[in-house]
N, C-alpha and C. Protein backbone atom coordinates (compact mmCIF):
# COMPACT_ATOMS: atom_id res chain seq x y z
N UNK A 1 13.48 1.09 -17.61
CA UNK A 1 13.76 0.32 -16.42
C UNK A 1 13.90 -1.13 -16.79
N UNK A 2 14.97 -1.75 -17.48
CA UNK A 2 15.31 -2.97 -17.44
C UNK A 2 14.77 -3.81 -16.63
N UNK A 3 14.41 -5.15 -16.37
CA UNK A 3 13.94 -6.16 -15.35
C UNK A 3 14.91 -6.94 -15.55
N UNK A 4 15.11 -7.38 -14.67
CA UNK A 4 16.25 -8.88 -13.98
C UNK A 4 15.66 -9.96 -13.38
N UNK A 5 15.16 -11.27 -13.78
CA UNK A 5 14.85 -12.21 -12.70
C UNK A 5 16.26 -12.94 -11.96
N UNK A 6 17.39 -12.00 -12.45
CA UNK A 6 18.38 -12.11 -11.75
C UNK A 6 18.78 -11.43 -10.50
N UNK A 7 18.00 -10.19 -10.61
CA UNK A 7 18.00 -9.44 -9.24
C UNK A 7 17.41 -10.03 -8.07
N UNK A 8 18.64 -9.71 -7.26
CA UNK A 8 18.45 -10.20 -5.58
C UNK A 8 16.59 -9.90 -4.99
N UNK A 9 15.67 -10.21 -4.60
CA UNK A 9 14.75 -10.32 -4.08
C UNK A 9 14.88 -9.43 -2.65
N UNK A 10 14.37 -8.76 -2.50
CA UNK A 10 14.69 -7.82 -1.19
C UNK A 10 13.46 -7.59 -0.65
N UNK A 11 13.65 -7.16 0.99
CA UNK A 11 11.97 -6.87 1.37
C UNK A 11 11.75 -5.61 0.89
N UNK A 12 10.40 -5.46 0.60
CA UNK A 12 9.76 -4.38 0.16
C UNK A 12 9.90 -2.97 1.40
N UNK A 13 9.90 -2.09 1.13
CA UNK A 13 10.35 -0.99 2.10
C UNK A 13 8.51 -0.30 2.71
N UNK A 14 8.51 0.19 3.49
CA UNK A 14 7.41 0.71 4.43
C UNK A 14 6.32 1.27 3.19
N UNK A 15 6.90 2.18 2.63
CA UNK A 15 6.26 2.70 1.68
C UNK A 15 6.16 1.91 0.42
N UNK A 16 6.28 0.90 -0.01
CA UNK A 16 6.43 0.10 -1.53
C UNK A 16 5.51 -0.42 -0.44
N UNK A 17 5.08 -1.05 0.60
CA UNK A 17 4.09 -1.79 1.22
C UNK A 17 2.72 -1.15 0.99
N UNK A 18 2.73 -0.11 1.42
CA UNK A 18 1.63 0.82 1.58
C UNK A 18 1.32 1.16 -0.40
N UNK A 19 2.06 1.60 -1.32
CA UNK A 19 1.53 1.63 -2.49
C UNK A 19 1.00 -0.14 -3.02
N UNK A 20 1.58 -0.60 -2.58
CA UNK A 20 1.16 -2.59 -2.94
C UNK A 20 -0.13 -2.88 -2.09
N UNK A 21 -0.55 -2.38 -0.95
CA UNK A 21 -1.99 -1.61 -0.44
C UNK A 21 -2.85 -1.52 -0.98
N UNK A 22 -2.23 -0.28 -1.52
CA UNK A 22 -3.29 0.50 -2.16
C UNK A 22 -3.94 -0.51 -3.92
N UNK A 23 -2.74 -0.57 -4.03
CA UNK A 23 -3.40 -1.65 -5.76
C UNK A 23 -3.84 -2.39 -5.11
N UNK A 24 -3.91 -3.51 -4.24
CA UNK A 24 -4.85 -4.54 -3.97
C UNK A 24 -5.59 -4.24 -3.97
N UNK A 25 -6.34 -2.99 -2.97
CA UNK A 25 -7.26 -2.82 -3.01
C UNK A 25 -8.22 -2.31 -3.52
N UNK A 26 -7.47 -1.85 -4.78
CA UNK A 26 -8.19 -1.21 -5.69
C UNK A 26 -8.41 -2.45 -7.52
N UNK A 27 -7.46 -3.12 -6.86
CA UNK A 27 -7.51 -4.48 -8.06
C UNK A 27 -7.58 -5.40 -7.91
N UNK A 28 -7.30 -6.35 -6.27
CA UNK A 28 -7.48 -7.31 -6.10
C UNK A 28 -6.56 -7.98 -5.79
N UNK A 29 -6.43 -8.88 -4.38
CA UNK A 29 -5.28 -10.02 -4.49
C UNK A 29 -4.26 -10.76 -4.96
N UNK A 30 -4.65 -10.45 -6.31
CA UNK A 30 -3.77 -11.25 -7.12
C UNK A 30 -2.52 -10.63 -7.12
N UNK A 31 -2.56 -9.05 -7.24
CA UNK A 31 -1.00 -8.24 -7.12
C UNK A 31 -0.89 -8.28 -5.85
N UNK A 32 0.20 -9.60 -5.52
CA UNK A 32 0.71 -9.91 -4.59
C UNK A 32 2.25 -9.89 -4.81
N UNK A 33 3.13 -9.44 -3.13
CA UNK A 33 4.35 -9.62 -3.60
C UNK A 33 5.35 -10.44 -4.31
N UNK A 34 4.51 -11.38 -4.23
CA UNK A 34 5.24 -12.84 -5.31
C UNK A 34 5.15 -11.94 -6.72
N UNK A 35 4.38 -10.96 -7.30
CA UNK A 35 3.92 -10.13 -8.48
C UNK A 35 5.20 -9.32 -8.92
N UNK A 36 5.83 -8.76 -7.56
CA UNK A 36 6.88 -7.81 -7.97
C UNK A 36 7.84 -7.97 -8.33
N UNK A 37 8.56 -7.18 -9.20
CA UNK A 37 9.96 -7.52 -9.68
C UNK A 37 10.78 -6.72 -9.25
N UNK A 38 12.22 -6.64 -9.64
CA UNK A 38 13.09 -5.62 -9.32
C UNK A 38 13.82 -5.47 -10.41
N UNK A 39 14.33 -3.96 -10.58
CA UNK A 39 14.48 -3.68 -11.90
C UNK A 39 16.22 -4.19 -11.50
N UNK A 40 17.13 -3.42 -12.89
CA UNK A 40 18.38 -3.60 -12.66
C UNK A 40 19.17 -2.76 -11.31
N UNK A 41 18.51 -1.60 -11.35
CA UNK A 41 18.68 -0.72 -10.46
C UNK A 41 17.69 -0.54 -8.89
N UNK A 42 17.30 -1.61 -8.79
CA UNK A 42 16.65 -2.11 -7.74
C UNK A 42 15.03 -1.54 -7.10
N UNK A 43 14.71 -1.48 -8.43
CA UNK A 43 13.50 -0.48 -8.19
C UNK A 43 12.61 -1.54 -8.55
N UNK A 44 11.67 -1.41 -7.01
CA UNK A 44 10.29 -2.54 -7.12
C UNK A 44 9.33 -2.03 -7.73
N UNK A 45 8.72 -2.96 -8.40
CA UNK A 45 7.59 -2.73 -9.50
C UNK A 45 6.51 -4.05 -9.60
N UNK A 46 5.42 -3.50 -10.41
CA UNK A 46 4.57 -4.71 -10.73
C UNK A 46 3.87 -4.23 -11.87
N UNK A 47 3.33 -5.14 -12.82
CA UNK A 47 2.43 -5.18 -13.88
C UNK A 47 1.05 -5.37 -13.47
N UNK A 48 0.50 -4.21 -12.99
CA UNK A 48 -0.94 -4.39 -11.72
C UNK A 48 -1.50 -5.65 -13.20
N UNK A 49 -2.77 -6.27 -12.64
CA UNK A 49 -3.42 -7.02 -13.09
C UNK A 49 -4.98 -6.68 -12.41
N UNK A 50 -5.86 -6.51 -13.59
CA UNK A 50 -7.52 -6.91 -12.45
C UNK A 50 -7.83 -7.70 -12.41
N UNK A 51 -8.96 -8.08 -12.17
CA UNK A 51 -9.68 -8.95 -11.54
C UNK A 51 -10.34 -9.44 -12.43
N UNK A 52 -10.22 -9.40 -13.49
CA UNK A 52 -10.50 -10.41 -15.05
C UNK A 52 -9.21 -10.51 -15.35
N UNK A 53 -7.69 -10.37 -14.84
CA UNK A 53 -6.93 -11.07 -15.29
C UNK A 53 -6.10 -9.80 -16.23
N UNK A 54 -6.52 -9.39 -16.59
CA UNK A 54 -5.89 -7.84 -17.76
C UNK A 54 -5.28 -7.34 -17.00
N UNK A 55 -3.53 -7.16 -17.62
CA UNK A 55 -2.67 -6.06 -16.92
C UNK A 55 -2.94 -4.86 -18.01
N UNK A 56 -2.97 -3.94 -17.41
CA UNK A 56 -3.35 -2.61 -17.97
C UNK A 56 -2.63 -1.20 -17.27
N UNK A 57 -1.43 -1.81 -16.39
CA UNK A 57 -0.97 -0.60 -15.60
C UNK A 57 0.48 -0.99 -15.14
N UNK A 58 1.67 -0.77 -15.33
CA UNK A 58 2.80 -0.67 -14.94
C UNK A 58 2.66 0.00 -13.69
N UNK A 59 3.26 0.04 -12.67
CA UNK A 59 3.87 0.81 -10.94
C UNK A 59 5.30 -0.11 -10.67
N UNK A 60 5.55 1.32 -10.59
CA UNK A 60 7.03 1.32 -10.09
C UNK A 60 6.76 1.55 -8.31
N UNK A 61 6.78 0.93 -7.47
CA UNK A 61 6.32 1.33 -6.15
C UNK A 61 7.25 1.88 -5.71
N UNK A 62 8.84 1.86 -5.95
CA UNK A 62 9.70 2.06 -5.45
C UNK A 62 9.85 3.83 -5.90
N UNK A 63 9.11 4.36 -6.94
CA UNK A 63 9.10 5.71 -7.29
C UNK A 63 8.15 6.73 -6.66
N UNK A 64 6.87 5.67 -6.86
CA UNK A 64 6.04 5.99 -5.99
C UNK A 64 5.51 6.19 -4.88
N UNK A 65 6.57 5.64 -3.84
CA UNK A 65 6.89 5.36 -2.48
C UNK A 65 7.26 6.48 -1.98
N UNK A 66 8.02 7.01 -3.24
CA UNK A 66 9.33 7.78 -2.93
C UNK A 66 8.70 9.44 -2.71
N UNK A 67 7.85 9.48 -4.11
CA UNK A 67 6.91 10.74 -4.46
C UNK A 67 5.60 11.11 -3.01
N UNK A 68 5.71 9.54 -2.69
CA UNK A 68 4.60 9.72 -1.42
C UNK A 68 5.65 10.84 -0.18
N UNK A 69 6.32 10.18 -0.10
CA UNK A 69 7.17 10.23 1.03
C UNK A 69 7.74 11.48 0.76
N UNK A 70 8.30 11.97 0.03
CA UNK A 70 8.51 13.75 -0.36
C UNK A 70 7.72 14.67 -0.80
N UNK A 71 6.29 14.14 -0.40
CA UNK A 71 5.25 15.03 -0.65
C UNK A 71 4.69 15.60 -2.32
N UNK A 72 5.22 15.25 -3.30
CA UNK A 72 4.70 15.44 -4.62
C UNK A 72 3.23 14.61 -4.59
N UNK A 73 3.26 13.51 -3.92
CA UNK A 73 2.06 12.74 -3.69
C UNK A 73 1.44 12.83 -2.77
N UNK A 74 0.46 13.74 -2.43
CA UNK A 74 -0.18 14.40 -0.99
C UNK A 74 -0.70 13.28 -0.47
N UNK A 75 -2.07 12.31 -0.84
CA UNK A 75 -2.49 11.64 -0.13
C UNK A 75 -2.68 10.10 -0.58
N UNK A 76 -3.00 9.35 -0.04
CA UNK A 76 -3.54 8.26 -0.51
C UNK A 76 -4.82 7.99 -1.89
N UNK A 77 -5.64 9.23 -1.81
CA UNK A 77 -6.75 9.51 -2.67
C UNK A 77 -6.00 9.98 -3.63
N UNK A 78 -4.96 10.78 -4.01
CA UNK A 78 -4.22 11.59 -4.93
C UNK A 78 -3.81 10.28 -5.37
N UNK A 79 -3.09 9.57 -4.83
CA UNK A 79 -2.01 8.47 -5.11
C UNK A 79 -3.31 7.17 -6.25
N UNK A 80 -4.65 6.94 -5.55
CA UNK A 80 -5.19 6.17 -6.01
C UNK A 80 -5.40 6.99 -7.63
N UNK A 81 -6.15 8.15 -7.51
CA UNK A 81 -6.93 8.74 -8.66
C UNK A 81 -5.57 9.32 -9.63
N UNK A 82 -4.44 9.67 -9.31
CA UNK A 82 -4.10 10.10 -10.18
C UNK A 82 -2.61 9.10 -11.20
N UNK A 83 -2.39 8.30 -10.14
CA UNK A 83 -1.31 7.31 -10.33
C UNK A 83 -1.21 6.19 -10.64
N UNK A 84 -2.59 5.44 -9.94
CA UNK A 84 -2.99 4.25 -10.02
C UNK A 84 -3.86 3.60 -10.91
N UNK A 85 -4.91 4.69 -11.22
CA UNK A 85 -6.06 4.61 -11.82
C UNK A 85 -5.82 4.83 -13.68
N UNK A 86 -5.80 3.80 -14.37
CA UNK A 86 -4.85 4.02 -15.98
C UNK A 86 -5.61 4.85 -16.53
N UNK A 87 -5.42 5.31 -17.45
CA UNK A 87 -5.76 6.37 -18.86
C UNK A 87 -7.57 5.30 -19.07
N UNK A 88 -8.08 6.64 -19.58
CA UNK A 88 -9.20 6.30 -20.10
C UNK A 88 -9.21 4.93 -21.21
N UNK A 89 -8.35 5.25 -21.68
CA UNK A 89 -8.83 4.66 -22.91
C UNK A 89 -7.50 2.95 -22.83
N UNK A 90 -7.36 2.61 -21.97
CA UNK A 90 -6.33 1.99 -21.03
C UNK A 90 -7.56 0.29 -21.56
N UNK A 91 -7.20 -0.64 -21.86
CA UNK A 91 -7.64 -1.64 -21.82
C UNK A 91 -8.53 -2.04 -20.43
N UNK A 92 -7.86 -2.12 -19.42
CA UNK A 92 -8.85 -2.87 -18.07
C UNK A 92 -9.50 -1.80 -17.22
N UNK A 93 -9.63 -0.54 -18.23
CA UNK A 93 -10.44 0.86 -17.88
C UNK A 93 -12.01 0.26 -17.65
N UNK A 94 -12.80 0.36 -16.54
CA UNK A 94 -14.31 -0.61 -16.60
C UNK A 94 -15.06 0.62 -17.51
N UNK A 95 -14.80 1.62 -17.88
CA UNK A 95 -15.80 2.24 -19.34
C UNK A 95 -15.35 1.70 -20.06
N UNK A 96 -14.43 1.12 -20.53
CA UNK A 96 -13.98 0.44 -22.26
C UNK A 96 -14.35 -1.13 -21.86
N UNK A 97 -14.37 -1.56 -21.05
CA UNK A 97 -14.71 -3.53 -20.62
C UNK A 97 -15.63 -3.70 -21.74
N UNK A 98 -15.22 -4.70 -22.55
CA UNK A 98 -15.93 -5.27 -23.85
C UNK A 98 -16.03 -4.74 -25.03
N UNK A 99 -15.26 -3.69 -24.63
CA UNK A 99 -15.59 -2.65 -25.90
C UNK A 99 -14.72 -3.11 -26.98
N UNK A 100 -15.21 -3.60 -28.65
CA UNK A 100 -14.44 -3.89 -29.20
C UNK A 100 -14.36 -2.52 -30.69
N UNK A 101 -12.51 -2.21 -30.84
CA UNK A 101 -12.81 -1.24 -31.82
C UNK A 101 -11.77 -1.79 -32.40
């Protein structure tokens, strides 16, 4: 998925709202829509960030919006735990925080 800071800026759609929701509130304010980009092919995204500042998670909201909305993504809890939430071994994972290897 290429990025463009040449791509047109568009409002975020019902569902890219509701996944941009859900990361706040699971990471914090800072992934705000000023955060998102748009790819070449117009797909909104963000480089989540926590709350020490570590991006540790790519979302495409515009895919994930999509998966909500055609049911591959049953709920909001599915969407947090299985989509949102990075790999164990994921840098801004809070079991690895400080961990130096």
């Amino acid at each position: 998925m290429p990025a463009t800071n040449q791509s047109p800026r568009r409002a975020l759609s019902q569902g890219e709202l509701f996944v941009l929701d859900q990361i706040r509130d699971m990471y914090g304010a800072q992934n705000n829509q000023e955060a998102v980009f748009f790819s070449d092919a117009d797909e909104a995204a963000i480089f989540v960030t926590d709350r020490n500042g570590v991006q540790g998670l790519l979302a495409v909201l515009t895919n994930l919006a999509a998966m909500s909305a055609d049911g591959t993504i049953g709920s909001a809890e599915e969407l947090r735990a299985k989509w949102l939430t990075p790999p164990e071994d994921a840098l801004m994972h809070p079991r690895n925080a400080g961990r130096d290897e």
